[in-house]
C-alpha atoms as a PDB file:
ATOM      1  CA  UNK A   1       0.000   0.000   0.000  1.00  0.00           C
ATOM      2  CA  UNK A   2       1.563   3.578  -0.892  1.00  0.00           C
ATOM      3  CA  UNK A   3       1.089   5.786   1.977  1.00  0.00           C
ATOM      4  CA  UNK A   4       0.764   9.095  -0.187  1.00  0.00           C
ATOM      5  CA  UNK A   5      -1.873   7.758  -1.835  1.00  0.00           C
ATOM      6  CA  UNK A   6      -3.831   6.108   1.091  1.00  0.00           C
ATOM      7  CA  UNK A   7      -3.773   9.584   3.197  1.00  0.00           C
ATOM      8  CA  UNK A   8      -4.907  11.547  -0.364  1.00  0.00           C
ATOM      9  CA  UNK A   9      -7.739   8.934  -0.096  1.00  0.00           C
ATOM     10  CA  UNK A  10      -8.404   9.683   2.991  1.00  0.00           C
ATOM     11  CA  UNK A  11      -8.938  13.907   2.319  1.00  0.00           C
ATOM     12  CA  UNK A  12      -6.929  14.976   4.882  1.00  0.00           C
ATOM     13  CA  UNK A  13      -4.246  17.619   5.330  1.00  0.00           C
ATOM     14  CA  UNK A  14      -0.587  16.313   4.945  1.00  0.00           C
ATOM     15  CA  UNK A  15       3.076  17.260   4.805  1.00  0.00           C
ATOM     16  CA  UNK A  16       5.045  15.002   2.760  1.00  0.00           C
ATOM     17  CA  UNK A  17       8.706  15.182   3.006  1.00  0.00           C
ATOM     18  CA  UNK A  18      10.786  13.360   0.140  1.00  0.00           C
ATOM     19  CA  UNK A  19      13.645  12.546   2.262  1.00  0.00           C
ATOM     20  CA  UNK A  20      15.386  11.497  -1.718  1.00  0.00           C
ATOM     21  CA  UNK A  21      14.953  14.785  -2.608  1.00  0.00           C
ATOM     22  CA  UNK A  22      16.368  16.730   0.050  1.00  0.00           C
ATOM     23  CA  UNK A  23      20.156  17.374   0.580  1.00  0.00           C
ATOM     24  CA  UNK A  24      20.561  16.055   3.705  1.00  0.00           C
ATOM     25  CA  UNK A  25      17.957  13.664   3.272  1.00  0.00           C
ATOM     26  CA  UNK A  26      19.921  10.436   4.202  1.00  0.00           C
ATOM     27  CA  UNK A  27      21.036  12.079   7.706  1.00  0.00           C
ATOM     28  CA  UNK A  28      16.628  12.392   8.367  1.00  0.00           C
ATOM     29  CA  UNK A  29      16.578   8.834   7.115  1.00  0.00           C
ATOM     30  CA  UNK A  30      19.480   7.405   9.446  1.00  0.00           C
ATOM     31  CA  UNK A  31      17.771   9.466  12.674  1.00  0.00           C
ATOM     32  CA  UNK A  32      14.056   8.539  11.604  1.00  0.00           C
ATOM     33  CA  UNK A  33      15.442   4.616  11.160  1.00  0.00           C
ATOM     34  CA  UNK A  34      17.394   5.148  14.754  1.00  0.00           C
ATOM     35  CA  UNK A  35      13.805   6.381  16.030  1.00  0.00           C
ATOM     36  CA  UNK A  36      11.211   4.011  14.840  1.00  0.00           C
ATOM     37  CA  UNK A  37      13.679   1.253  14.572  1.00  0.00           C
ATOM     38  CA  UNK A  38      12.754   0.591  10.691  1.00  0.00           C
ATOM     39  CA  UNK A  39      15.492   0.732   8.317  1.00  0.00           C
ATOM     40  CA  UNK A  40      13.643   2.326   5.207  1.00  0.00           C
ATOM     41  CA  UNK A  41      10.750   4.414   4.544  1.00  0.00           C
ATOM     42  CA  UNK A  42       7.744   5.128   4.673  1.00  0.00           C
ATOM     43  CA  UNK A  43       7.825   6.710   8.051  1.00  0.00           C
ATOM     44  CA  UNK A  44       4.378   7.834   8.962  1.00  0.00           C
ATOM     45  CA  UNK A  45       3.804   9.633  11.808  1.00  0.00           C
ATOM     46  CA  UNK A  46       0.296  10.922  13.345  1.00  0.00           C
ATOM     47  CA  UNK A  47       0.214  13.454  16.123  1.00  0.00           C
ATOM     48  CA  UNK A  48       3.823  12.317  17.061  1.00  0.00           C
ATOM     49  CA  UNK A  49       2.845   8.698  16.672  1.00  0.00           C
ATOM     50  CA  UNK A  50       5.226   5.747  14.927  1.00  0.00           C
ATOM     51  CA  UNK A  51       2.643   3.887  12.465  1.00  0.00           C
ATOM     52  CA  UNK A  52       4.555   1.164  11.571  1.00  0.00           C
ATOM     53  CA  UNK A  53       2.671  -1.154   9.784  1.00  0.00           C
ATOM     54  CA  UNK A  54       0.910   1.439   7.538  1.00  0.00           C
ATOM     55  CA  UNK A  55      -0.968  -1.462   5.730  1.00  0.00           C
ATOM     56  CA  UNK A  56      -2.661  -3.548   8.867  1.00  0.00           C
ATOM     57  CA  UNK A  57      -2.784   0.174  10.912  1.00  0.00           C
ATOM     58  CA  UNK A  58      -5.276   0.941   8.262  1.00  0.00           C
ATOM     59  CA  UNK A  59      -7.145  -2.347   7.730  1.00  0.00           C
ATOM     60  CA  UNK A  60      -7.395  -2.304  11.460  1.00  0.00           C
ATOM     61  CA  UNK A  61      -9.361   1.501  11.368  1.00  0.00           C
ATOM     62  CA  UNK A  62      -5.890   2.414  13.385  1.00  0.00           C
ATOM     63  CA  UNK A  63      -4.949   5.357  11.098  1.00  0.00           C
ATOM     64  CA  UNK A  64      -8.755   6.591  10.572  1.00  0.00           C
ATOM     65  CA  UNK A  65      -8.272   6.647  14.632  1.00  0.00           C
ATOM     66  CA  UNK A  66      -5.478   8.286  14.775  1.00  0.00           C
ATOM     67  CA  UNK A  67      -6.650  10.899  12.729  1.00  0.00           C
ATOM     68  CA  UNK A  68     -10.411  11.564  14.385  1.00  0.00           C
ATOM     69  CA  UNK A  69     -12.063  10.433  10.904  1.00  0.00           C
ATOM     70  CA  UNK A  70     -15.046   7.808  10.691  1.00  0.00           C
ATOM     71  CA  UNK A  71     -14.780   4.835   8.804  1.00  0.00           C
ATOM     72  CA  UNK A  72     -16.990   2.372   6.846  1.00  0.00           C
ATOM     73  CA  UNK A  73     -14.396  -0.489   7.517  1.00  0.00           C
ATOM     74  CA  UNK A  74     -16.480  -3.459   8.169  1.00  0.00           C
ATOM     75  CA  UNK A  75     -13.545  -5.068   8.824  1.00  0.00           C
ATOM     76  CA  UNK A  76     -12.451  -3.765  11.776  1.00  0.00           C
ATOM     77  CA  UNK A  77     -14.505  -4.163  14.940  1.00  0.00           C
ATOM     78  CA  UNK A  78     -15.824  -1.929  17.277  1.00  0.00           C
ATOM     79  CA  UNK A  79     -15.895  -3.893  19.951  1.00  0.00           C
ATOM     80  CA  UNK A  80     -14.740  -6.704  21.121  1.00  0.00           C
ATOM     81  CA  UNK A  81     -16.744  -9.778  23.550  1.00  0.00           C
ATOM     82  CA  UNK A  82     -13.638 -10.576  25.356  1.00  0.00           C
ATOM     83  CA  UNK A  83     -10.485  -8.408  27.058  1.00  0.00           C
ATOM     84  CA  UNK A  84      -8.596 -11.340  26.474  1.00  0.00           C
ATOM     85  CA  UNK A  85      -8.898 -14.914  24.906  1.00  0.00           C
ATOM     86  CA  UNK A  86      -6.525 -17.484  26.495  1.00  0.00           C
ATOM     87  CA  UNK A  87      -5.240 -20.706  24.113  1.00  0.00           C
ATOM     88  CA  UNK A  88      -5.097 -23.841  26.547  1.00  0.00           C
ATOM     89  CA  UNK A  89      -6.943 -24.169  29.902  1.00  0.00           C
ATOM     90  CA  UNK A  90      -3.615 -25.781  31.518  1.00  0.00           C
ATOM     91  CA  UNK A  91      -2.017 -24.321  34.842  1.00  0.00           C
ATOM     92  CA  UNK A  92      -0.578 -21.263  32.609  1.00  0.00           C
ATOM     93  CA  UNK A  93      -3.732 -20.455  30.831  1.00  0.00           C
ATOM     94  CA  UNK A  94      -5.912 -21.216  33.893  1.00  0.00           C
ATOM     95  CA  UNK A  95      -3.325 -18.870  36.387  1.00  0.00           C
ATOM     96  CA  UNK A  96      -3.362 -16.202  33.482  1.00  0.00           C
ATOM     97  CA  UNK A  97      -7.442 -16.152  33.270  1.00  0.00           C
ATOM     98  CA  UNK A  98      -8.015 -15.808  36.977  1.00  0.00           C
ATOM     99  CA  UNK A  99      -5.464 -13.212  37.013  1.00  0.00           C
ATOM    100  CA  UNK A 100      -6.867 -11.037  34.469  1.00  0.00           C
ATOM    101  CA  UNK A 101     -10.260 -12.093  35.365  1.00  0.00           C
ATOM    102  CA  UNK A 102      -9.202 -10.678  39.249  1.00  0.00           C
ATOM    103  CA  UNK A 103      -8.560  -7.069  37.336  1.00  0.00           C
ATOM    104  CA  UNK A 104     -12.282  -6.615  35.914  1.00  0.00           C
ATOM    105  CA  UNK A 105     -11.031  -8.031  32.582  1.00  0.00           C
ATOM    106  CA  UNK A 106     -13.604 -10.466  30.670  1.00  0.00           C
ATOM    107  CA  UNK A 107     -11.944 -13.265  29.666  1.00  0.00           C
ATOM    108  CA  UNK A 108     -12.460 -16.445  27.605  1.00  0.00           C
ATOM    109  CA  UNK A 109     -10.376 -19.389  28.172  1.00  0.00           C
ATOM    110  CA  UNK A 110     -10.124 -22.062  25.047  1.00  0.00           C
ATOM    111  CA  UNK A 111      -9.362 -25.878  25.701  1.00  0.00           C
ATOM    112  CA  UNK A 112      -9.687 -28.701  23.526  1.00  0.00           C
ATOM    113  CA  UNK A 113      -8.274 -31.995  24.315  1.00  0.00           C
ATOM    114  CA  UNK A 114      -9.770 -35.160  21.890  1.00  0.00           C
ATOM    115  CA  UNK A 115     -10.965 -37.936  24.108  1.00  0.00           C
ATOM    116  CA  UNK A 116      -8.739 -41.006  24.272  1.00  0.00           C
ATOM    117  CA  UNK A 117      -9.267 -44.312  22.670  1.00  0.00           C
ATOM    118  CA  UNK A 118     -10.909 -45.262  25.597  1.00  0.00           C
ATOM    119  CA  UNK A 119     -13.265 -42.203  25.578  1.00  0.00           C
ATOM    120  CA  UNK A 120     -11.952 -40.392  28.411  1.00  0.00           C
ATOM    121  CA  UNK A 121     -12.285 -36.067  28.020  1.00  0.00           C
ATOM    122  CA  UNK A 122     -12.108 -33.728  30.498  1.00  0.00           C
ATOM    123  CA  UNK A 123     -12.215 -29.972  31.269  1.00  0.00           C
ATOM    124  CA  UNK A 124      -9.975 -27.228  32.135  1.00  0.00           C
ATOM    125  CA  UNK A 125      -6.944 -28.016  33.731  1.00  0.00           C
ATOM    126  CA  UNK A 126      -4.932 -29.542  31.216  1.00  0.00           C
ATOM    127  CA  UNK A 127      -2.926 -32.824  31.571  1.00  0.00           C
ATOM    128  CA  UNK A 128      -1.426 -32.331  35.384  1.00  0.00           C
ATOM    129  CA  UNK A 129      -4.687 -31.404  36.974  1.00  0.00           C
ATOM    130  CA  UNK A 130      -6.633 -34.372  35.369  1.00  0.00           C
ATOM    131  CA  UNK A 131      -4.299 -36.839  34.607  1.00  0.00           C
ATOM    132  CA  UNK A 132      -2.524 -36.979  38.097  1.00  0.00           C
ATOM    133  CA  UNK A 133       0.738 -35.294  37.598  1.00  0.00           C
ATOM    134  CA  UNK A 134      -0.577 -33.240  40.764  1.00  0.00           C
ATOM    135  CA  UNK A 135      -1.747 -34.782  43.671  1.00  0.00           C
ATOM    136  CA  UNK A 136      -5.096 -34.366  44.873  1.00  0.00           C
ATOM    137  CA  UNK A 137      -6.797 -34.658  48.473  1.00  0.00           C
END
């Protein structure tokens, strides 16, 4: 995605500096790569902010953000169900949940284990906690 042409799209008032076409355009380009950490441009920056990944930044409704413009990006949500979704419901994931869980945060925990040739499933907990690698009263 070209970044000119994506804030053109996007009607909005812009200073474009052609760091190739300045004289001492490859000392901006060393300090803007020693800021941002990127070693070529485009270097956008909105109200002082780094966007580094121009392309997702704007699939994501980042850049509309950034810039106080609505969007018509189905794509991106507007909300979310969860805070945070957890992969595995072993000690880690379970520890993780609670913890976030104990800070207001609205959490979903996934688990899937198939059931053995014998049919034996079971819940959260992972492997330890149902097998027996932990003890249990």
């Amino acid at each position: 995605i070209n970044a000119k042409e994506l804030i053109e799209s996007l009607n909005v008032e812009f200073r474009l500096f052609d760091l190739d076409l300045m004289d001492d355009g490859r000392s901006y380009e060393d300090a803007l790569s020693s800021l941002t950490r990127h070693s070529k441009a485009p270097y956008l920056f909105i109200g002082g902010e780094h966007v580094s990944d121009i392309e997702q930044s704007h699939k994501s409704g980042h850049i509309a953000k950034l810039l106080g413009i609505e969007t018509n990006n189905k794509d991106a949500p507007s909300e979310y169900d969860y805070d945070l979704v957890i992969i595995g419901g072993g000690s880690g994931g379970m520890a993780c949940s609670k913890e976030a869980a104990r800070f207001g945060k609205k959490v979903a925990c996934l688990d899937f284990v198939p059931p053995s040739p014998m049919g034996t499933t079971w819940g959260l907990g992972g492997t330890c906690v149902n097998v027996g690698c932990i003890p249990k009263s």
